[in-house]
C-alpha atoms as a PDB file:
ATOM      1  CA  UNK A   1       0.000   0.000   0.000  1.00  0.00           C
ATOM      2  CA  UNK A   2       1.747   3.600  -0.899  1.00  0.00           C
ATOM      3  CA  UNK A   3       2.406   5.857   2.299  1.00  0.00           C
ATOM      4  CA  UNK A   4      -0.668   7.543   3.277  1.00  0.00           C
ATOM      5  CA  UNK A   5      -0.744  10.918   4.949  1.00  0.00           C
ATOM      6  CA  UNK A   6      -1.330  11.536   8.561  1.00  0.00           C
ATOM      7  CA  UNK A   7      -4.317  10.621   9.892  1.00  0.00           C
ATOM      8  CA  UNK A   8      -6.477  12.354  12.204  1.00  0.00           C
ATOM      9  CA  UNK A   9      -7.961   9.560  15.482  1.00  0.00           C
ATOM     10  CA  UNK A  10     -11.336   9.528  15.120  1.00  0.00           C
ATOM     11  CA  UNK A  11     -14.351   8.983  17.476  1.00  0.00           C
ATOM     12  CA  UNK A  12     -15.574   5.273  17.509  1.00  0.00           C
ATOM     13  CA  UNK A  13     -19.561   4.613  16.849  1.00  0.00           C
ATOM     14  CA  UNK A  14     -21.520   2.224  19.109  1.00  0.00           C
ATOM     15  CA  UNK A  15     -24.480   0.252  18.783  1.00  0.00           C
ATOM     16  CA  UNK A  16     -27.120   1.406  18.226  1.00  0.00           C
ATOM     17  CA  UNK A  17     -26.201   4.489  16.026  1.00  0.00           C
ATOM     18  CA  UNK A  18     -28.118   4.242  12.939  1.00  0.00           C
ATOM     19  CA  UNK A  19     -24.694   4.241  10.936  1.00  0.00           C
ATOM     20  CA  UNK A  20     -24.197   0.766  11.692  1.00  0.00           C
ATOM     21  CA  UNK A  21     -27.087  -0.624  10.443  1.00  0.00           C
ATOM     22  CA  UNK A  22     -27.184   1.278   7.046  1.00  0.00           C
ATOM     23  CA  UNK A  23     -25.229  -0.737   3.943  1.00  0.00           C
ATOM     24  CA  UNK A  24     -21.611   1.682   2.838  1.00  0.00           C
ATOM     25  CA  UNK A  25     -21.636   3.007  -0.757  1.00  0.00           C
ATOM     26  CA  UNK A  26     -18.911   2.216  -3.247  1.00  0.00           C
ATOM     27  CA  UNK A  27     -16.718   5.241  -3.548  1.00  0.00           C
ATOM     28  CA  UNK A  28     -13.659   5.992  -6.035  1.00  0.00           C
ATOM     29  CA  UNK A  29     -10.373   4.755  -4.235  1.00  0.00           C
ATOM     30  CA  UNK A  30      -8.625   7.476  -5.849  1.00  0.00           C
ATOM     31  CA  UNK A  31     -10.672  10.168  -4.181  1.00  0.00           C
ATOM     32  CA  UNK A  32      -8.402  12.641  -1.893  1.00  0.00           C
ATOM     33  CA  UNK A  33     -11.151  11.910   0.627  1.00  0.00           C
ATOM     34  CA  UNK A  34     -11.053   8.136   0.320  1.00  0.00           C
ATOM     35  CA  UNK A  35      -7.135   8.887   1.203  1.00  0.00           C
ATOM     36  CA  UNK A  36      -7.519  11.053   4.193  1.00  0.00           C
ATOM     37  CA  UNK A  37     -10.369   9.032   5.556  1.00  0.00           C
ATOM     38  CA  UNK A  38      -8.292   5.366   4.990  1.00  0.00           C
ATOM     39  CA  UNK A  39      -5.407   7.636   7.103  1.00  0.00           C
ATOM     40  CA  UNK A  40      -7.712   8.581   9.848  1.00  0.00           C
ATOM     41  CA  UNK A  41      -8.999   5.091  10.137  1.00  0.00           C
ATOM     42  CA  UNK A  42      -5.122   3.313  10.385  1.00  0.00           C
ATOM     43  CA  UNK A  43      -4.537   6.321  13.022  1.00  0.00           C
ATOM     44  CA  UNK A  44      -7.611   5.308  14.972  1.00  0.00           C
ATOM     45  CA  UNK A  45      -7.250   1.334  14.971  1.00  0.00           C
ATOM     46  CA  UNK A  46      -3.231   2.553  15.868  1.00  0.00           C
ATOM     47  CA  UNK A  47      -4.458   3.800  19.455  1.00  0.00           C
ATOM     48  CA  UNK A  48      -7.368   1.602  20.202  1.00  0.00           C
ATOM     49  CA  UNK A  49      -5.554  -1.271  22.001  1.00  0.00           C
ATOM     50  CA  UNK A  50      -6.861  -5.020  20.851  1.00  0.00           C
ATOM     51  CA  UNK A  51      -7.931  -3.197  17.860  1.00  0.00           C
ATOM     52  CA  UNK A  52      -7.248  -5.432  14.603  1.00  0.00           C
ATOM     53  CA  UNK A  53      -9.523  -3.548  11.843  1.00  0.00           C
ATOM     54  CA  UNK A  54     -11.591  -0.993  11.727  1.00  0.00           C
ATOM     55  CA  UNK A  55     -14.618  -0.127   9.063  1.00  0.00           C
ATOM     56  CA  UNK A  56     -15.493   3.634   7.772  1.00  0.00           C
ATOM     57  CA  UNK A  57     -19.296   3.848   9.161  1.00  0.00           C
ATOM     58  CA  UNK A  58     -17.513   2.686  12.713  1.00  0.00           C
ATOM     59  CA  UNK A  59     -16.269   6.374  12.530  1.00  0.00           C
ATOM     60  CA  UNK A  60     -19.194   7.545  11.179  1.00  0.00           C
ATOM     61  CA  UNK A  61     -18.848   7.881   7.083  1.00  0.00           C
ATOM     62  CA  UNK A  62     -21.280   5.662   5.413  1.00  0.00           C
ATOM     63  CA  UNK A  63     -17.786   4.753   2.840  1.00  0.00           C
ATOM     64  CA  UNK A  64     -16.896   0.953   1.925  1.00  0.00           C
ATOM     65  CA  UNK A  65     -13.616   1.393   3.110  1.00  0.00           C
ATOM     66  CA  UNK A  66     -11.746  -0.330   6.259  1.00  0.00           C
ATOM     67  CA  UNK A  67      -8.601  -0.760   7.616  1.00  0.00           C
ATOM     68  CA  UNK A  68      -6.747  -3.983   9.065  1.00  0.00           C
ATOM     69  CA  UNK A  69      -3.672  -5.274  10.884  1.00  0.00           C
ATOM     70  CA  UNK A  70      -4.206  -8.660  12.695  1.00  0.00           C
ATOM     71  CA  UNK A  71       0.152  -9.212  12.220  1.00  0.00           C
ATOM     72  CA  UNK A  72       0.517  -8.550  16.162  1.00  0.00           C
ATOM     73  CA  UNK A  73      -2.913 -10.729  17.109  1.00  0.00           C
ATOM     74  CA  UNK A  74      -1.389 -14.437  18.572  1.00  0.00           C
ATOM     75  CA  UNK A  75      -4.373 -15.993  16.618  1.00  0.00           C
ATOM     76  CA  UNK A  76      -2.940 -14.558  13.363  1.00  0.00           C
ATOM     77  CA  UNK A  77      -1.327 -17.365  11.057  1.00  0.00           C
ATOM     78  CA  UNK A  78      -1.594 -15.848   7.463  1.00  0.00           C
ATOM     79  CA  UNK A  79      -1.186 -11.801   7.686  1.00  0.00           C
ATOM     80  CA  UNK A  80      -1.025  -9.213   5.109  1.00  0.00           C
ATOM     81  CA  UNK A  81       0.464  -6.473   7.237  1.00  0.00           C
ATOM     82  CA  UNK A  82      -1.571  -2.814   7.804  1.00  0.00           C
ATOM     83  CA  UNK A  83      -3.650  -2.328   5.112  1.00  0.00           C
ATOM     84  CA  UNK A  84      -6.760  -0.498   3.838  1.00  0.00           C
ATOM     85  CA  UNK A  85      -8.988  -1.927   1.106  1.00  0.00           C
ATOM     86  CA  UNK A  86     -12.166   0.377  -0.565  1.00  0.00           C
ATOM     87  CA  UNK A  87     -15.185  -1.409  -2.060  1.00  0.00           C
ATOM     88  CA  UNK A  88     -13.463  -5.012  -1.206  1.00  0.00           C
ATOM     89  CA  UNK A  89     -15.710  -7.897  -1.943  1.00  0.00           C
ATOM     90  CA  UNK A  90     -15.669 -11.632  -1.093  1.00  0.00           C
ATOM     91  CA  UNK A  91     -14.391 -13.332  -4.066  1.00  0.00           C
ATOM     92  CA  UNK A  92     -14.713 -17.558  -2.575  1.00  0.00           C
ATOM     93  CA  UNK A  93     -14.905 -18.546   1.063  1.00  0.00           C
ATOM     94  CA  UNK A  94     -14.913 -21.970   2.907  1.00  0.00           C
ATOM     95  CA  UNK A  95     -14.468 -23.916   5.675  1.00  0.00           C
ATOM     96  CA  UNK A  96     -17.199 -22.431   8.380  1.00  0.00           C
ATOM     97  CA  UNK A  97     -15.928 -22.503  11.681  1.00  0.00           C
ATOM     98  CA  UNK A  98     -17.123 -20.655  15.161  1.00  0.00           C
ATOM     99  CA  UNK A  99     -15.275 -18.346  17.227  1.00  0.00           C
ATOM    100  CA  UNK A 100     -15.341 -15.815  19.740  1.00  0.00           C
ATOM    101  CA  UNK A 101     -15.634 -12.215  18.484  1.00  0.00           C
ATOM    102  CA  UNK A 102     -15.608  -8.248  19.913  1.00  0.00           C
ATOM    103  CA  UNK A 103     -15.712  -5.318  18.388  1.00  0.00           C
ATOM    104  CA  UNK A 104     -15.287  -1.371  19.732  1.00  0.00           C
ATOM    105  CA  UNK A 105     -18.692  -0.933  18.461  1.00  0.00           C
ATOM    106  CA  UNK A 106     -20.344  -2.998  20.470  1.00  0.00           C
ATOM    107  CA  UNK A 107     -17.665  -2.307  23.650  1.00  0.00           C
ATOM    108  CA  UNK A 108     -19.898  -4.383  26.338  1.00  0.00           C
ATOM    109  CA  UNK A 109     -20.197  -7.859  24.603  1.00  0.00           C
ATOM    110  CA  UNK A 110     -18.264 -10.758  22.731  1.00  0.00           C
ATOM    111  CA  UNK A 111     -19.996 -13.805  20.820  1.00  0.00           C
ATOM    112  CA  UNK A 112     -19.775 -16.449  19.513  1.00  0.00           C
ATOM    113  CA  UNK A 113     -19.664 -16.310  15.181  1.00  0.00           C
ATOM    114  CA  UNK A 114     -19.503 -18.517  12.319  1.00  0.00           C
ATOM    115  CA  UNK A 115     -17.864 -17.674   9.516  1.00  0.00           C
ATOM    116  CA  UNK A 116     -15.812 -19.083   6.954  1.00  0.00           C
ATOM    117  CA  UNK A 117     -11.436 -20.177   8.015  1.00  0.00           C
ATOM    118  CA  UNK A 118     -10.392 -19.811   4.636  1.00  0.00           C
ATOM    119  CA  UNK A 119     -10.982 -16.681   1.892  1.00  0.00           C
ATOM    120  CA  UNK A 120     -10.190 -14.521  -1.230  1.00  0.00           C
ATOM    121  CA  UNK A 121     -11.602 -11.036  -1.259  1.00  0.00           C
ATOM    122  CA  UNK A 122     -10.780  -8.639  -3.534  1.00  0.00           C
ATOM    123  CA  UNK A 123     -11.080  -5.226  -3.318  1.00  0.00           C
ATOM    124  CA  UNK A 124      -9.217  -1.827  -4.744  1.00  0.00           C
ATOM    125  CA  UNK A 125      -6.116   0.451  -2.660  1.00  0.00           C
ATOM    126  CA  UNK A 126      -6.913   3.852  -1.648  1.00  0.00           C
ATOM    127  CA  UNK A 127      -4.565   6.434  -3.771  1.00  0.00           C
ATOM    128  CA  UNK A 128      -3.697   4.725  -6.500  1.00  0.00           C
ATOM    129  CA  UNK A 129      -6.980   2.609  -7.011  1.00  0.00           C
ATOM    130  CA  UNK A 130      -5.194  -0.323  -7.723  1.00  0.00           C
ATOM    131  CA  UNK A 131      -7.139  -3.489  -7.155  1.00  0.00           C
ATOM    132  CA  UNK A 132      -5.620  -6.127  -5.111  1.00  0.00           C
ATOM    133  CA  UNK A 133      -6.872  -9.493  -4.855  1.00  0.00           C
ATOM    134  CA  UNK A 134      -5.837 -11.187  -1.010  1.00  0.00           C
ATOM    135  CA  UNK A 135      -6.141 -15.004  -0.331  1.00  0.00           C
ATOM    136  CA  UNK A 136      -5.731 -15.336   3.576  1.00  0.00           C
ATOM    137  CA  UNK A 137      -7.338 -17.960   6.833  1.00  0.00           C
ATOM    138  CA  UNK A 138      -7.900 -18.379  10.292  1.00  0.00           C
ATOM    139  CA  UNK A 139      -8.143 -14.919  12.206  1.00  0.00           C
ATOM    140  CA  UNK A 140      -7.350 -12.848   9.159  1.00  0.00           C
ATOM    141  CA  UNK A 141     -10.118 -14.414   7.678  1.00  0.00           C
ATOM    142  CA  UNK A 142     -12.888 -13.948  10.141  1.00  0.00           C
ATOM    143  CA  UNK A 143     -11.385 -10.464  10.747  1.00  0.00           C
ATOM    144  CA  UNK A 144     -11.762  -9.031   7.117  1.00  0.00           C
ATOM    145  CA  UNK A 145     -15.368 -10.986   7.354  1.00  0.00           C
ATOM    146  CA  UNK A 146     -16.138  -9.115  10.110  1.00  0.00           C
ATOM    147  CA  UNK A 147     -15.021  -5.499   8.757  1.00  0.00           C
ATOM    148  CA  UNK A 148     -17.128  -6.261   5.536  1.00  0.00           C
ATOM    149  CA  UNK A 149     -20.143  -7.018   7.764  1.00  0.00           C
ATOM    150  CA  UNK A 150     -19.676  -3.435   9.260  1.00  0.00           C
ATOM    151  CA  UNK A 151     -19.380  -2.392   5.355  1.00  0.00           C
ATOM    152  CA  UNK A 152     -23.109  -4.541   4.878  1.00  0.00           C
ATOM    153  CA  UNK A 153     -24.411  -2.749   7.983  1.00  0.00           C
ATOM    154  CA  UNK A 154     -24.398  -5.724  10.352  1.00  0.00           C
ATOM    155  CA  UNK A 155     -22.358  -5.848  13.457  1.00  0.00           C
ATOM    156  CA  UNK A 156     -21.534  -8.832  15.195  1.00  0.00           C
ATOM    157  CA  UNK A 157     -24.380  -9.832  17.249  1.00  0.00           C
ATOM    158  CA  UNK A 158     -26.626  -9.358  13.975  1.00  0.00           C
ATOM    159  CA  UNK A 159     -24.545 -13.077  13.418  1.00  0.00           C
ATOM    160  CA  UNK A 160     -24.835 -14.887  16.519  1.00  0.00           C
ATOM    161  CA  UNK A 161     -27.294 -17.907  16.752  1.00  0.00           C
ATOM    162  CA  UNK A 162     -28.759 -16.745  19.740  1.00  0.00           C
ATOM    163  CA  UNK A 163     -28.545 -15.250  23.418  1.00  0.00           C
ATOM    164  CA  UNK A 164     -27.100 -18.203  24.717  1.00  0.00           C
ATOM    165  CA  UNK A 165     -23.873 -17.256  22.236  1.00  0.00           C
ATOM    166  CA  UNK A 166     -23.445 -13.236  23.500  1.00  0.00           C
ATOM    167  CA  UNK A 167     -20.850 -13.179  26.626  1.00  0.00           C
ATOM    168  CA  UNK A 168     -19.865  -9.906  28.749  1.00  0.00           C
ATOM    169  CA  UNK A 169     -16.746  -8.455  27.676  1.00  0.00           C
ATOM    170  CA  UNK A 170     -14.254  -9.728  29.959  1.00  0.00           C
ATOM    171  CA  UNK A 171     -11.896  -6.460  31.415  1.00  0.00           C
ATOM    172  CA  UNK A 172      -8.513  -6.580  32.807  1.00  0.00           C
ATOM    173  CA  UNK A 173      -6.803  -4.741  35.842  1.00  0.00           C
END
């Protein structure tokens, strides 16, 4: 991904703002926007500890663009580094397999969520447009899955099979 500038942190959405639940529109990667926003959002995931990806209407702009960076997540086999993709889109995915999920959207809760170990989405880089195509598994995987939900207007517990699968955030001293 080319250098982007320096982002601004941002203010994180919760449930149940209205942004969340509306579907992000496509928008041209080349944009200066779509580059100042895909800064802010790598700046914002940078200083939110546990953070591993971040999606545009979790800031508040209704944009299919997110940012990732599961590389320093013990979970993470296959990584791709920090990286921001606009209007990505799941090419193939397989393998469905449940797993414990949070999100700083929904700050109070983890759950339980099935979604596929093994995928190819592709999807275009902001700045220079170019589309990239990423094959990746495990808890890359269900992370970009879980960004592109944000991007669909679903959040995490929108996924769960039922109460039984929503836990209280565990917090550390």
């Amino acid at each position: 991904m080319p250098p982007l500038p320096a982002g601004r942190v941002l203010a994180v959405v919760t449930a149940p703002a209205d942004v969340l639940s509306i579907p992000c529109v496509d928008v041209d990667p080349t944009d200066p926007a779509v580059m100042a926003l895909a800064a802010d959002l790598i700046a914002t995931q940078r200083v939110s500890p546990g953070c591993v990806g971040l999606a545009a209407n979790q800031v508040g702009i209704g944009w299919r663009v997110f940012s990732l960076d599961v590389s320093a997540h013990p979970k993470a086999r296959v990584t791709h580094g920090e990286y921001v993709l606009v209007n990505a889109r799941v090419v193939s995915a397989s393998r469905q397999e449940k797993s414990r999920e949070g999100c700083m959207s929904v700050p109070d809760f983890t759950g339980d969520v099935k979604r596929a170990s093994q995928l190819v989405v592709s999807g275009f880089l902001p700045g220079s447009g170019e589309e990239v195509v990423l094959e990746t598994d495990a808890f890359e995987a269900r992370a970009l899955q879980h960004e592109l939900d944000h991007l669909d207007g679903l959040v995490f517990l929108d996924r769960v099979a039922g109460a039984h699968a929503i836990y209280p955030r565990k917090t550390y001293l």
